[in-house]
C-alpha atoms as a PDB file:
ATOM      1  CA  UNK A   1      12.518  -1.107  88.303  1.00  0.00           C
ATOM      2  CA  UNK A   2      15.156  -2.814  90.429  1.00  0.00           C
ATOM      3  CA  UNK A   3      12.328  -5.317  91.077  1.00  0.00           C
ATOM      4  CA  UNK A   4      11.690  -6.266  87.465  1.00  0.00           C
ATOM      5  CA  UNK A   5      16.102  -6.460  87.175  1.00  0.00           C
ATOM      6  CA  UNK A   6      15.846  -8.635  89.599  1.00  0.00           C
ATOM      7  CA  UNK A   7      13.232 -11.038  88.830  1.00  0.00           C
ATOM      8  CA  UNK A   8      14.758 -11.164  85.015  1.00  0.00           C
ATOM      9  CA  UNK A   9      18.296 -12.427  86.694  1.00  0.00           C
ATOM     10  CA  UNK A  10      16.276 -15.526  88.757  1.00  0.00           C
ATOM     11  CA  UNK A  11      14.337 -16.404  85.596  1.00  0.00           C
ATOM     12  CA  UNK A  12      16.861 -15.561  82.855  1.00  0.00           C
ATOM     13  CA  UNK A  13      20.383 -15.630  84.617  1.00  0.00           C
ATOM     14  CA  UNK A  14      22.281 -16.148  81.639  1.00  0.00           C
ATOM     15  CA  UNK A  15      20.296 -13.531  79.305  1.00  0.00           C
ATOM     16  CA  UNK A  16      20.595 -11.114  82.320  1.00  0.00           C
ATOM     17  CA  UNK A  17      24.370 -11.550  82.417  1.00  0.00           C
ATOM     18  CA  UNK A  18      24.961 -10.856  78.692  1.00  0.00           C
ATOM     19  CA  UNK A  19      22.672  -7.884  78.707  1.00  0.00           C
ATOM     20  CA  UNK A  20      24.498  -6.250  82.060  1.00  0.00           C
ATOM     21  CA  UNK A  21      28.017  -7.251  80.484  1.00  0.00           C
ATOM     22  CA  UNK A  22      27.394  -4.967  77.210  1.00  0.00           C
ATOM     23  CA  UNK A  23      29.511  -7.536  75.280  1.00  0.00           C
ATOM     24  CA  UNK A  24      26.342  -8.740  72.918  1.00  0.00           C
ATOM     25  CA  UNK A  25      25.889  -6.927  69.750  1.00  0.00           C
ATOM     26  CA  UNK A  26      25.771  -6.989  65.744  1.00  0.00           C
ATOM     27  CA  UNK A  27      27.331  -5.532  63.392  1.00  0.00           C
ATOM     28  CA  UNK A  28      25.893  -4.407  60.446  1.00  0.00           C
ATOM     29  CA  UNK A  29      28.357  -4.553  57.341  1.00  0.00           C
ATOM     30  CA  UNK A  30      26.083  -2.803  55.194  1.00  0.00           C
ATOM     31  CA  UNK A  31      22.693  -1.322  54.546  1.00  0.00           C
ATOM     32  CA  UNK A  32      20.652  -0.647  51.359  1.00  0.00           C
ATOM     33  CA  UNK A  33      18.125   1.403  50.430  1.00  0.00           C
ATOM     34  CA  UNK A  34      16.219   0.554  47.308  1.00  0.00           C
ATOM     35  CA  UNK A  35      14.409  -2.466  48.511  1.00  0.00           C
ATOM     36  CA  UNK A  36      14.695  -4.290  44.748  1.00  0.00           C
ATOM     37  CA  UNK A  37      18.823  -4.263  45.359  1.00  0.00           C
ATOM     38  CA  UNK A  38      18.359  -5.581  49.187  1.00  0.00           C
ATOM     39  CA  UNK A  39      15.962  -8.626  47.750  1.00  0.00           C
ATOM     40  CA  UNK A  40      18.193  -9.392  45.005  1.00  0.00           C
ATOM     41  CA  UNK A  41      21.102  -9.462  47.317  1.00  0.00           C
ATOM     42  CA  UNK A  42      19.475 -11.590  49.815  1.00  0.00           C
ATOM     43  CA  UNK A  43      19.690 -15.301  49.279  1.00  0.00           C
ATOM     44  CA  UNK A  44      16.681 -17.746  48.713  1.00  0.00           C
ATOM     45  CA  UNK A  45      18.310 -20.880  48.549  1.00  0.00           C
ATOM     46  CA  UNK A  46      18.049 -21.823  52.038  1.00  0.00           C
ATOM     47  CA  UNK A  47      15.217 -19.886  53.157  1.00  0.00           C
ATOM     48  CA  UNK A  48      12.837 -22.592  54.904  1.00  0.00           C
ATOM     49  CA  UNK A  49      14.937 -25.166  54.719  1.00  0.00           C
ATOM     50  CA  UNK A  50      15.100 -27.267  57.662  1.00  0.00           C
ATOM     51  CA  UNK A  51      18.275 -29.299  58.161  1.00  0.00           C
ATOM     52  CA  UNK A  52      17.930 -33.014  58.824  1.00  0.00           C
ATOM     53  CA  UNK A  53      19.502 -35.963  60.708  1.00  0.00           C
ATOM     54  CA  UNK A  54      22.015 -36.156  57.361  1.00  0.00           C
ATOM     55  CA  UNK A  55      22.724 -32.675  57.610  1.00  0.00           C
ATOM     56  CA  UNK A  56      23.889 -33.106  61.051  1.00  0.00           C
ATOM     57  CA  UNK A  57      25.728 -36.422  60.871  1.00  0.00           C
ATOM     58  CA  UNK A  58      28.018 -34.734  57.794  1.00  0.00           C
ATOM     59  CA  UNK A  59      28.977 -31.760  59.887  1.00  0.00           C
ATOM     60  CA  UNK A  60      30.455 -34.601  62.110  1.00  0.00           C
ATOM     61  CA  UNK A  61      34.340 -35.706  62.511  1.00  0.00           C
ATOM     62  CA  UNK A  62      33.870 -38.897  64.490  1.00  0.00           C
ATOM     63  CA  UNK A  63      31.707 -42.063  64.761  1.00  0.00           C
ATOM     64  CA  UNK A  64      31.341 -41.016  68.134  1.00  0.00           C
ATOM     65  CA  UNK A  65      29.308 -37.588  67.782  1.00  0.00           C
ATOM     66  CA  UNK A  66      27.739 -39.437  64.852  1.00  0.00           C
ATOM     67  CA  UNK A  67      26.315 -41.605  67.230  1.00  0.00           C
ATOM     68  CA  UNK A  68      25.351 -38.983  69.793  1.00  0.00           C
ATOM     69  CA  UNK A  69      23.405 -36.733  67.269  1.00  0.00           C
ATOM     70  CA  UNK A  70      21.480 -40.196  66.282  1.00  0.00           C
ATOM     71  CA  UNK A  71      20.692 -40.789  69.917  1.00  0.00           C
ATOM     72  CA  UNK A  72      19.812 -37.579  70.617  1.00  0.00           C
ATOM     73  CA  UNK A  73      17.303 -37.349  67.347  1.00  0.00           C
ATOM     74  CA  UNK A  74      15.709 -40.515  68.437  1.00  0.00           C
ATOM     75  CA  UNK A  75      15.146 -39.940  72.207  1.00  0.00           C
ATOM     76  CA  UNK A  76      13.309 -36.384  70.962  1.00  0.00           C
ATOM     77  CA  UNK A  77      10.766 -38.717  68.448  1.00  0.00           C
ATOM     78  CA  UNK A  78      12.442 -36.890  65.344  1.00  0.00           C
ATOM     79  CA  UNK A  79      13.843 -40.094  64.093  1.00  0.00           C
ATOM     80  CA  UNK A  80      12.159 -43.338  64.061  1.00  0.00           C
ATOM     81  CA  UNK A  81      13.722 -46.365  65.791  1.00  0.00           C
ATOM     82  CA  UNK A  82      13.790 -48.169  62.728  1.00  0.00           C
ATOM     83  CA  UNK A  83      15.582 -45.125  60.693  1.00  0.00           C
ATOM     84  CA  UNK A  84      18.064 -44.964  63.801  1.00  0.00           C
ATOM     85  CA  UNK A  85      18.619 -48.769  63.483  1.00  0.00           C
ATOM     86  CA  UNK A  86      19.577 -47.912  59.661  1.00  0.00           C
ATOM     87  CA  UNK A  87      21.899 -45.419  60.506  1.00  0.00           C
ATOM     88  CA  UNK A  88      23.946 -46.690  62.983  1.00  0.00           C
ATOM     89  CA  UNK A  89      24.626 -49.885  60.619  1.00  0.00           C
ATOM     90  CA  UNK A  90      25.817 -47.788  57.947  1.00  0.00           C
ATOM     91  CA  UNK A  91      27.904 -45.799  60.507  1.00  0.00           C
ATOM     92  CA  UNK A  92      29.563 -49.142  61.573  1.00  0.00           C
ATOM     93  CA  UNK A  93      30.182 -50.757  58.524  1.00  0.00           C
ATOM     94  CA  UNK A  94      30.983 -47.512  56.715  1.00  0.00           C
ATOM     95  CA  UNK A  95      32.213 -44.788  58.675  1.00  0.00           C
ATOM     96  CA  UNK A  96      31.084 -41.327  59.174  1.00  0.00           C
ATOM     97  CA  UNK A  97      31.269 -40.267  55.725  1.00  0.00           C
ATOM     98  CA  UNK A  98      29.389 -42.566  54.505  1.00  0.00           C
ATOM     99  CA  UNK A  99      26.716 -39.928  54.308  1.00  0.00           C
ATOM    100  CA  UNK A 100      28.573 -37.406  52.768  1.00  0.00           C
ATOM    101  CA  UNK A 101      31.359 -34.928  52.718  1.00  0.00           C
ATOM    102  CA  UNK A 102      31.880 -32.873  55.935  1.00  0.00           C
ATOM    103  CA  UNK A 103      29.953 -29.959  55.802  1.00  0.00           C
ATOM    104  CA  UNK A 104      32.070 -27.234  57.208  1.00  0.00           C
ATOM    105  CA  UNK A 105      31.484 -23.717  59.065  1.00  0.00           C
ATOM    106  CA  UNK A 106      29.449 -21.493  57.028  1.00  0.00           C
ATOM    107  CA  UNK A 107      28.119 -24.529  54.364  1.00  0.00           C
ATOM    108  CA  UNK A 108      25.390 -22.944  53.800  1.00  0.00           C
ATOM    109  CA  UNK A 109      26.982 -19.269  53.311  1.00  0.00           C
ATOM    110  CA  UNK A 110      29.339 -20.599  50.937  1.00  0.00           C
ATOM    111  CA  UNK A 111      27.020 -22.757  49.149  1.00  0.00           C
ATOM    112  CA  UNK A 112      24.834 -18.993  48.144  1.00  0.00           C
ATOM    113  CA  UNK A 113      28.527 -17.607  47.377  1.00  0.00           C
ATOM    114  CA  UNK A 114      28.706 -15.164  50.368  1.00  0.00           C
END
């Protein structure tokens, strides 16, 4: 046993940590029983939805981390060249929101009225 606790600190040292330190958890705020009121409670909106480089670049406040998150997008082969090209003109001669309102914490909570 203290084997296995041992080799899951030198593979996982940070998962090991929070799981020794108690301190992870979730609470539950509620919990239903008919299954027809949990589905109907349960949003759809978002389900599958896959944010994109957009959805990233509005949650920004700066040029800066605009320019980061297209970097970063590009160098992983999620963005073409060409598309990153596009968006860092309109990020220079337009400014961050340019492609949209900030999207705050919880958007996408709010946005299914939780």
């Amino acid at each position: 046993m203290d084997l296995e606790k041992k080799k899951l600190r030198r593979m996982f040292p940070n998962l090991a940590q929070e799981l020794e330190s108690g301190d992870c958890g979730t609470t539950i705020n509620s919990i239903r029983s008919d299954p027809t009121t949990a589905e109907k409670a349960v949003s759809k909106r978002f389900t599958g939805y896959t944010p994109d480089v957009i959805d990233f670049l509005r949650r920004c406040d700066k040029g800066e981390q605009a320019e980061e998150i297209i970097c970063y997008l590009e160098k992983k082969g999620e963005i073409s060249s060409e598309y990153a090209t596009k968006l860092r003109k309109q990020l220079k001669e337009k400014g961050v929101r340019s492609f949209g309102s900030k999207k705050e914490n919880d958007y996408y909570l709010k946005q299914d009225g939780f």
